[in-house]
N, C-alpha and C. Protein backbone atom coordinates (compact mmCIF):
# COMPACT_ATOMS: atom_id res chain seq x y z
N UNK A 1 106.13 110.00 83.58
CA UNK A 1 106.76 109.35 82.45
C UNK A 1 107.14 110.41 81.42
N UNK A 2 108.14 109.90 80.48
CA UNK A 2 108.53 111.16 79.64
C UNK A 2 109.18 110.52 78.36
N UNK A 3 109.14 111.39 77.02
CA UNK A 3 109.31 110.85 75.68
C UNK A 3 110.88 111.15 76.38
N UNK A 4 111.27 109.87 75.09
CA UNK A 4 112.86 110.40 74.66
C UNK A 4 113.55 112.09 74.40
N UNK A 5 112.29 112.64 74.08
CA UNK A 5 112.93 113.63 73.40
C UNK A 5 113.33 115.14 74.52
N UNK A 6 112.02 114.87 76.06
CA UNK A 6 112.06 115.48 77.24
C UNK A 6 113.79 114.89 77.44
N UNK A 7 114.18 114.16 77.69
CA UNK A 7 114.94 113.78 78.35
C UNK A 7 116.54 114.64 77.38
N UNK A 8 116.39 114.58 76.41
CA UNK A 8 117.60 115.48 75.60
C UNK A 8 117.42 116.92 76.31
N UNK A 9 116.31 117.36 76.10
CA UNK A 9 116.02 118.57 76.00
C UNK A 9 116.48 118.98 78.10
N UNK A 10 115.98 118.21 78.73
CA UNK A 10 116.73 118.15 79.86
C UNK A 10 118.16 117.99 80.40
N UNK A 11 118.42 117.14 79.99
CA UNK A 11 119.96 116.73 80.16
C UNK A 11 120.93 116.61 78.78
N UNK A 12 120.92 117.21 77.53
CA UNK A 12 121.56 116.96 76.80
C UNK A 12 122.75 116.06 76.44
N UNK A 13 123.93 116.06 77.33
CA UNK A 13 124.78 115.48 77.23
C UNK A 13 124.95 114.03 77.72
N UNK A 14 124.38 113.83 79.17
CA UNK A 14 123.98 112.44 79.15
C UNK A 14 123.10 111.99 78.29
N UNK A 15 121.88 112.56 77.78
CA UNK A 15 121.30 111.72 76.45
C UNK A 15 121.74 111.16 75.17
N UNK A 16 122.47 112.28 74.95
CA UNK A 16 123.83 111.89 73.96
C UNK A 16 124.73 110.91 74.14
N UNK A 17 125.03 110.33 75.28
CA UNK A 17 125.95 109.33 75.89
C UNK A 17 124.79 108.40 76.01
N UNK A 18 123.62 108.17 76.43
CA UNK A 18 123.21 106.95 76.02
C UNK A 18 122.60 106.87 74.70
N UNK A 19 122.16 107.31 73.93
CA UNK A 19 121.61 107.39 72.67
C UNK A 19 123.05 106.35 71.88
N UNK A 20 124.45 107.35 72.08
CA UNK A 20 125.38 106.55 71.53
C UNK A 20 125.62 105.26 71.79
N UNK A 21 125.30 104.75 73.05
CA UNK A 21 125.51 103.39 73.66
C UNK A 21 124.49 102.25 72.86
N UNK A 22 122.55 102.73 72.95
CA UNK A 22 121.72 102.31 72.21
C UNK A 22 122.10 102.03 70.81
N UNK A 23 122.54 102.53 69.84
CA UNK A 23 122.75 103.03 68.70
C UNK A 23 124.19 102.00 68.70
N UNK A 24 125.10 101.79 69.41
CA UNK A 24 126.26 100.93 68.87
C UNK A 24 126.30 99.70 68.54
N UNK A 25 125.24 99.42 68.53
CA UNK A 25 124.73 97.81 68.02
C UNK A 25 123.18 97.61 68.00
N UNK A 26 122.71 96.34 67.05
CA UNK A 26 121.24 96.24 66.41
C UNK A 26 120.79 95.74 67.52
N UNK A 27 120.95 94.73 68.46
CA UNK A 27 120.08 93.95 69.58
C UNK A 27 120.62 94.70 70.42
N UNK A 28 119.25 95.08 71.45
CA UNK A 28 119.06 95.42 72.43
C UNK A 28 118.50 94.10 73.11
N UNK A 29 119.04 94.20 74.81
CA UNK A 29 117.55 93.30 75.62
C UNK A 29 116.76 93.98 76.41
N UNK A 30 115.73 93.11 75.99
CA UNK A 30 114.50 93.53 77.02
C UNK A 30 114.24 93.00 78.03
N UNK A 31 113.20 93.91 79.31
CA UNK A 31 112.76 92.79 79.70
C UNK A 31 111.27 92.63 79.87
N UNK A 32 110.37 91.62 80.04
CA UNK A 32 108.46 92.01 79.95
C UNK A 32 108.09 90.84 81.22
N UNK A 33 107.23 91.11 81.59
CA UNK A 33 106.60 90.08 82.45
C UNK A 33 105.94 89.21 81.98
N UNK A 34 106.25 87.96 82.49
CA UNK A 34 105.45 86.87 81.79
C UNK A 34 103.80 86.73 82.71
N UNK A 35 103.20 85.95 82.28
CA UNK A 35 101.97 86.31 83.05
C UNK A 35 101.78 85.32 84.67
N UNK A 36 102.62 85.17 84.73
CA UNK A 36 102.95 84.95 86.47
C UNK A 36 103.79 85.69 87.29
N UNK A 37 104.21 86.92 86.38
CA UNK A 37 105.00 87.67 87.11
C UNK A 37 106.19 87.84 86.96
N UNK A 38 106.80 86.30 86.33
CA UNK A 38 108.31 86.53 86.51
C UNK A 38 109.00 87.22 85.37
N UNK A 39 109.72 87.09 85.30
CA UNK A 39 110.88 88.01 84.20
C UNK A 39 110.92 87.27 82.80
N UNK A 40 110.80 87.69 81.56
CA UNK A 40 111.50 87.50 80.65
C UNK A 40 112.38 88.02 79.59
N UNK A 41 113.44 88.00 79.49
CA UNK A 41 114.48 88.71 78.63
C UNK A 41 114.64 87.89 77.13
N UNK A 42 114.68 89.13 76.32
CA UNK A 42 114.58 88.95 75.07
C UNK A 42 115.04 90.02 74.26
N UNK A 43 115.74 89.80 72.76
CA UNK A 43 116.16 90.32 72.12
C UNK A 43 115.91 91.29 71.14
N UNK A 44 116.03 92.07 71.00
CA UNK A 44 114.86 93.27 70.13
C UNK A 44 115.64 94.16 69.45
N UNK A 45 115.09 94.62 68.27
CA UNK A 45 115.54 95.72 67.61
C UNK A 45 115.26 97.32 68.39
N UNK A 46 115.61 98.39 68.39
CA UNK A 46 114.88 99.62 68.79
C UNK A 46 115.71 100.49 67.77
N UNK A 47 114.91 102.03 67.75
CA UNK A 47 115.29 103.20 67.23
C UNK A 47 114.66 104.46 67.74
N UNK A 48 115.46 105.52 67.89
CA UNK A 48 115.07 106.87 68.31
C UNK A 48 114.45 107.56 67.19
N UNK A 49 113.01 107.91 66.84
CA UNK A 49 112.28 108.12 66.03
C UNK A 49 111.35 109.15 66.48
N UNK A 50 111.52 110.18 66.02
CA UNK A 50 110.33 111.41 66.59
C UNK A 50 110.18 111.72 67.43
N UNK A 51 110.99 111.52 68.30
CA UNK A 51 111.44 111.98 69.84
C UNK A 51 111.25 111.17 70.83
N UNK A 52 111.10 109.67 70.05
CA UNK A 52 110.91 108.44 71.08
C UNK A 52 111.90 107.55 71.15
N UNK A 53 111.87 106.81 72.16
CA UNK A 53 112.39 105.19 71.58
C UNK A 53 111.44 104.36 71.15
N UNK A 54 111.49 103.61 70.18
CA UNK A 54 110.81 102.77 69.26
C UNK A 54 111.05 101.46 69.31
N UNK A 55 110.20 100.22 69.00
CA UNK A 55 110.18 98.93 68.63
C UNK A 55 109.44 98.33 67.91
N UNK A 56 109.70 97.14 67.41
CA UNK A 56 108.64 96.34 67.34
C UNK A 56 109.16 94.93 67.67
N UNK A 57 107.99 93.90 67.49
CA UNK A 57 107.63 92.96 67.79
C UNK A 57 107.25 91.65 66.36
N UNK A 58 107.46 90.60 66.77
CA UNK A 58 106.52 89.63 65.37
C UNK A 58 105.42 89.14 65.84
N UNK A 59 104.18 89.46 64.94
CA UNK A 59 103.36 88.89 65.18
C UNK A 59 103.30 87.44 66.05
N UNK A 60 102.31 87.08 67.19
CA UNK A 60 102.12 85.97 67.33
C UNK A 60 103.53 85.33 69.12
N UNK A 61 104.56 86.76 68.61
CA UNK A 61 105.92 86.02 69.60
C UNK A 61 105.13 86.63 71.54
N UNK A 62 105.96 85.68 72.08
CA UNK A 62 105.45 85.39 73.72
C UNK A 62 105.58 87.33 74.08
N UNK A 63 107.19 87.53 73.79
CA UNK A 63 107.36 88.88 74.44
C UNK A 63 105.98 90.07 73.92
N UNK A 64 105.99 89.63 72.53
CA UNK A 64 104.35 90.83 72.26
C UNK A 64 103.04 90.21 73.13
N UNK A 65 102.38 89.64 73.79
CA UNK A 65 101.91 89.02 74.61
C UNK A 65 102.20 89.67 76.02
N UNK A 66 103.16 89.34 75.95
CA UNK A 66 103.32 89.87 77.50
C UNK A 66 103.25 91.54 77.73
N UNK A 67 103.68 92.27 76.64
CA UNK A 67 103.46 93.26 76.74
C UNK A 67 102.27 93.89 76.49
N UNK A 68 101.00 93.49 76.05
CA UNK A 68 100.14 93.81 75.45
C UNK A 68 98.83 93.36 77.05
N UNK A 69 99.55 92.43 77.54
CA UNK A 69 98.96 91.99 78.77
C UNK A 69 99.38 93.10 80.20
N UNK A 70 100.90 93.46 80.08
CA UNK A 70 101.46 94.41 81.46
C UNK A 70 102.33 94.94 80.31
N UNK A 71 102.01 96.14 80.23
CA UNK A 71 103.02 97.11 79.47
C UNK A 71 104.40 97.51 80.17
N UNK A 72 104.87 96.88 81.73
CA UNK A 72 105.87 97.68 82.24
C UNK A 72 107.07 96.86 80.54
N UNK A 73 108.25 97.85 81.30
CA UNK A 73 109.24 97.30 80.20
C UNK A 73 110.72 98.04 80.79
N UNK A 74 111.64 96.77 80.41
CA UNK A 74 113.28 97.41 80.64
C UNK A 74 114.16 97.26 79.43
N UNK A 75 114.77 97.93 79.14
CA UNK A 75 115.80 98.23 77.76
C UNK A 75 116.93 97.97 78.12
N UNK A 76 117.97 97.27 77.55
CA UNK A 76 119.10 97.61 77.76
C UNK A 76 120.21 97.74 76.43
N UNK A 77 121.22 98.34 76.80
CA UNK A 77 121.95 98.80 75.00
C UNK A 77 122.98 97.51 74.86
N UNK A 78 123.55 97.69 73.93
CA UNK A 78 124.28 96.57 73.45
C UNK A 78 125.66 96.89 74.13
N UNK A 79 126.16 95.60 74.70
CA UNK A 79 126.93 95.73 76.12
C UNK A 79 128.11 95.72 75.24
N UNK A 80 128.99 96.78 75.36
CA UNK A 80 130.31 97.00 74.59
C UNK A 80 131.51 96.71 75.69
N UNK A 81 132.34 96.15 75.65
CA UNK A 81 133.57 95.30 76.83
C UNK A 81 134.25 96.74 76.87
N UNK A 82 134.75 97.20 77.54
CA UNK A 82 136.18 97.90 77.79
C UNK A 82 137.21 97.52 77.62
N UNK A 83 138.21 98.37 77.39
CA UNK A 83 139.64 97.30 77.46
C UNK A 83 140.13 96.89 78.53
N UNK A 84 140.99 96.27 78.42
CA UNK A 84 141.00 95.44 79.83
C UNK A 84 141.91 96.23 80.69
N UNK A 85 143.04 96.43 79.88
CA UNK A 85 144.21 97.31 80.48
C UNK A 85 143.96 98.95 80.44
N UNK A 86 142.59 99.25 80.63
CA UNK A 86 141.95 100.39 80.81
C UNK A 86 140.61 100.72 80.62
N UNK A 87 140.13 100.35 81.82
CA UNK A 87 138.93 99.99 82.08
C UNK A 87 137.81 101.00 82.06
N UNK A 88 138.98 102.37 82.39
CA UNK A 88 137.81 103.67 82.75
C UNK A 88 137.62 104.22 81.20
N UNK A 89 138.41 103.83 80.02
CA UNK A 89 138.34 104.20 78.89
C UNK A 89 136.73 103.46 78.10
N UNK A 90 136.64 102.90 78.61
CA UNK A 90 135.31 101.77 78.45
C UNK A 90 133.86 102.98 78.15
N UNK A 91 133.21 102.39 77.24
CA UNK A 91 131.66 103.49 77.23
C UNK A 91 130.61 103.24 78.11
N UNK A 92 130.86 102.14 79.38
CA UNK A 92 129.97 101.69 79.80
C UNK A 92 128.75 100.76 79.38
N UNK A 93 127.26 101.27 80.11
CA UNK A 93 126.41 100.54 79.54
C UNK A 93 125.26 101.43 80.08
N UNK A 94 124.26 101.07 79.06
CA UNK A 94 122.87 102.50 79.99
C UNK A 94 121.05 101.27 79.40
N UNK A 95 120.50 101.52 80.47
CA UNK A 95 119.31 100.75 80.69
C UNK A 95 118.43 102.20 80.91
N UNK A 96 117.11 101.48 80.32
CA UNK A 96 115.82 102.17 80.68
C UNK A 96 114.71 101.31 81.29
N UNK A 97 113.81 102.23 81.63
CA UNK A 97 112.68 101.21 81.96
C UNK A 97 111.28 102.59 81.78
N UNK A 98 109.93 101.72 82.12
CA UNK A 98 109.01 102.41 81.66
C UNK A 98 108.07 101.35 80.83
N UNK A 99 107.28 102.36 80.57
CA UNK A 99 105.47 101.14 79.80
C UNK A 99 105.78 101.92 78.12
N UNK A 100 105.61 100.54 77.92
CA UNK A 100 105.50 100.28 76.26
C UNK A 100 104.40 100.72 76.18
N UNK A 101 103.92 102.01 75.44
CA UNK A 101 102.66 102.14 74.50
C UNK A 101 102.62 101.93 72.99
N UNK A 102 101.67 101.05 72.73
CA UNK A 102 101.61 100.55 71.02
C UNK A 102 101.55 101.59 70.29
N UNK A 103 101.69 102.06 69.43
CA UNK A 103 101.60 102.81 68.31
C UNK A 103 101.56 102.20 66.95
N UNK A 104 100.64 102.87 65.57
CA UNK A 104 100.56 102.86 63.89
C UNK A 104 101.51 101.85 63.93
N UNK A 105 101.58 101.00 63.21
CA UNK A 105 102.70 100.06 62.16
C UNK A 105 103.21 101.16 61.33
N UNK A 106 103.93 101.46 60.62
CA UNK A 106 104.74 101.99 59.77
C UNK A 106 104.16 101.27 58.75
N UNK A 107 103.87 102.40 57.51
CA UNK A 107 102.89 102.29 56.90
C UNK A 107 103.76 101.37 55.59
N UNK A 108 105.03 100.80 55.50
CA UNK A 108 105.53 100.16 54.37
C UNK A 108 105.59 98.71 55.21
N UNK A 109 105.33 98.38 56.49
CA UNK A 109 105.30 96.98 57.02
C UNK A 109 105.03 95.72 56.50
N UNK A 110 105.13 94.52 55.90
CA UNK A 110 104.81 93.78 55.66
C UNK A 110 104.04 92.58 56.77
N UNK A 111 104.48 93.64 58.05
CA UNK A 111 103.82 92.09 59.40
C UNK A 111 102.63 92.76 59.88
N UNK A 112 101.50 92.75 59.38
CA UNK A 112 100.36 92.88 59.45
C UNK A 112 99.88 92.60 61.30
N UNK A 113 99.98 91.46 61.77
CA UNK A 113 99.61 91.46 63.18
C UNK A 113 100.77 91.88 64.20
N UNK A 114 101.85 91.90 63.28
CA UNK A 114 102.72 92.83 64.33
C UNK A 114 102.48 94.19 65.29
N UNK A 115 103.46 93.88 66.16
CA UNK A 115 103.33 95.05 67.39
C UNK A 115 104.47 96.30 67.58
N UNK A 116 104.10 97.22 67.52
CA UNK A 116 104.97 98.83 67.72
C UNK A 116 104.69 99.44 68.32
N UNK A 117 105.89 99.50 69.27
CA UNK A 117 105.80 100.98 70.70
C UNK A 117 106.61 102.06 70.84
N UNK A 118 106.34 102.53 71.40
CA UNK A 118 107.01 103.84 72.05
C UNK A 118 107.55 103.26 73.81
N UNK A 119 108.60 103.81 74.21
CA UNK A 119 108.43 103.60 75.60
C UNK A 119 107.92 105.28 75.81
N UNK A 120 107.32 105.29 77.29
CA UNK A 120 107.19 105.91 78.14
C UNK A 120 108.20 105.94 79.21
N UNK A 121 109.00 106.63 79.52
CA UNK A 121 110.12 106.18 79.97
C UNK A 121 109.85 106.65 81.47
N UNK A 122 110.31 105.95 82.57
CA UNK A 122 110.34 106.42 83.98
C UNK A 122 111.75 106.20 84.26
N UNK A 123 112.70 106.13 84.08
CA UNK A 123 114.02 106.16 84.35
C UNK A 123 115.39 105.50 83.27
N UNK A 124 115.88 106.22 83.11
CA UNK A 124 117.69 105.73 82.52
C UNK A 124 118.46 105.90 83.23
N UNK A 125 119.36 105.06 83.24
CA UNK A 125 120.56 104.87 83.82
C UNK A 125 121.90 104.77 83.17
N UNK A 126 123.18 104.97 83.26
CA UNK A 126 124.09 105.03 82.73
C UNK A 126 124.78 104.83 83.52
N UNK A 127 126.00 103.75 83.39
CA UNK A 127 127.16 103.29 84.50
C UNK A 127 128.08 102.77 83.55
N UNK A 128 129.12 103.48 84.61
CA UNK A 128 130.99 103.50 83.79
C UNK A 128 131.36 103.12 84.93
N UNK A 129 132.90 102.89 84.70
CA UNK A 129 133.90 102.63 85.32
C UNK A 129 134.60 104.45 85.45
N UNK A 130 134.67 104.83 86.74
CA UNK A 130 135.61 106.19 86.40
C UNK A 130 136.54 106.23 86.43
N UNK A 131 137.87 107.19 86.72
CA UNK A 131 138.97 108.10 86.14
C UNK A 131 139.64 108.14 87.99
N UNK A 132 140.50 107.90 88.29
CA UNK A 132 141.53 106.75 88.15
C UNK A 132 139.84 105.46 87.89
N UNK A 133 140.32 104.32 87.72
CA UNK A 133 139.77 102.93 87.89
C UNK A 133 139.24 102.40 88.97
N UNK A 134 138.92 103.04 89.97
CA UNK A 134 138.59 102.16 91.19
C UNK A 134 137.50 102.98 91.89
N UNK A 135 136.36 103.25 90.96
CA UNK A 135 134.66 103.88 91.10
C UNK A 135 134.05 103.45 90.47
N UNK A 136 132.82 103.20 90.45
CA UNK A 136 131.62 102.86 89.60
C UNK A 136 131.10 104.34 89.36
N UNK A 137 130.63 105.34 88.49
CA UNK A 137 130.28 106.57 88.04
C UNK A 137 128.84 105.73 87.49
N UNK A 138 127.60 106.79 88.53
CA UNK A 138 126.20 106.13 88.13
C UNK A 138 125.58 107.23 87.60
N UNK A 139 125.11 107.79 86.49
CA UNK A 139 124.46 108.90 86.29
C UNK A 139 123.21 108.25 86.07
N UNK A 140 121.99 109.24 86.22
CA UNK A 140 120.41 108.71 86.02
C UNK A 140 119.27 109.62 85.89
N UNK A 141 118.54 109.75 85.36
CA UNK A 141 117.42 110.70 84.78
C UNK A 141 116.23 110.25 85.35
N UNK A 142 115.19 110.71 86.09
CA UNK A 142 113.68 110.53 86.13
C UNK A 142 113.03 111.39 85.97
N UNK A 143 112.05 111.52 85.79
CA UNK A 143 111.42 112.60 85.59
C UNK A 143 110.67 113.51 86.48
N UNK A 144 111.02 113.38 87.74
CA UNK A 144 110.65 113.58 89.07
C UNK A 144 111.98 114.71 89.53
N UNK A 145 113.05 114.53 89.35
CA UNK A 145 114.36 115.35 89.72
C UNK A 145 115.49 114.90 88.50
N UNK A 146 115.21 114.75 87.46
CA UNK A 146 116.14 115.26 86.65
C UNK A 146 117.21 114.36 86.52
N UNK A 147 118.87 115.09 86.17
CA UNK A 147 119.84 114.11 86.12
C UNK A 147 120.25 114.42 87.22
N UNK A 148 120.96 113.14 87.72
CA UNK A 148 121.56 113.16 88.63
C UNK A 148 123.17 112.44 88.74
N UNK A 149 124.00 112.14 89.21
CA UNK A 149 125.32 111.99 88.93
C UNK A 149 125.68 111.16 90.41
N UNK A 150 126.19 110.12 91.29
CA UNK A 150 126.67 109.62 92.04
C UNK A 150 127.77 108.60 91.96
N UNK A 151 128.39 108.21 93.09
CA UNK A 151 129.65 107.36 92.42
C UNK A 151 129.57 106.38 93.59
N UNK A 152 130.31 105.21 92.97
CA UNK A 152 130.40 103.52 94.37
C UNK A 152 131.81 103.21 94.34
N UNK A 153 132.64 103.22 95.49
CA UNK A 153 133.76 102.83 95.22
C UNK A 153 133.48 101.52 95.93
């Protein structure tokens, strides 16, 4: 697993390309396991803070629960459309995944039983449309081999 900040320092320029994607809008989704296993997606704030990605939670809500029960976790950035009549001009979209570790409240908080993490990240992903229009361009980071770059026509 690896901070946000390994992953710049590795691949610079794809981090920069998803950082910008994260960062182009306030809701992100998540996703956490509910306690039978299955999936739940939900809406969340995040921020890149001290060389992490960051969250929190409201006191008392299902998704802090579930995470506090199975820390795995998936991110995704705020899904920006392409244009239509040029599709490869589009910024794509980039997902993470990895275990939420809690961390301090921020010491001006007013939500006292609230919840704040860090991810631990085990993989990002980043997918475009490429150059002509008729590829999927998959780039992806782990921390096992690095970035890597492949394409789907």
């Amino acid at each position: 697993m690896a901070r946000w900040e390994e992953i710049e320092k590795d691949a610079p320029e794809f981090a920069a390309r998803v950082r910008a994607l994260f960062e182009a809008g306030t809701n992100k989704t998540i996703a956490t396991l509910r306690s039978d296993g299955s999936p739940r997606i939900s809406a969340s704030e995040a921020q890149f803070l001290d060389g992490d990605l960051t969250f929190g939670m409201m006191p008392g809500s299902v998704k802090l629960r579930d995470l506090r029960r199975d820390p795995r976790i998936a991110m995704h950035s705020p899904t920006l459309e392409p244009p239509a009549d040029d599709p490869s001009s589009g910024p794509g979209d980039a997902k993470l995944s990895g275990r939420a570790i809690e961390i301090p409240p921020p010491v001006d908080t007013p939500h006292v039983d609230a919840g704040f993490f860090r991810i631990d990240i085990t993989e990002v992903v980043l997918t475009y449309v490429g150059t002509p229009a008729d590829h999927l361009v998959i780039e992806s980071w782990h921390p096992a081999h690095g970035h890597r770059r492949r394409t789907r026509t």
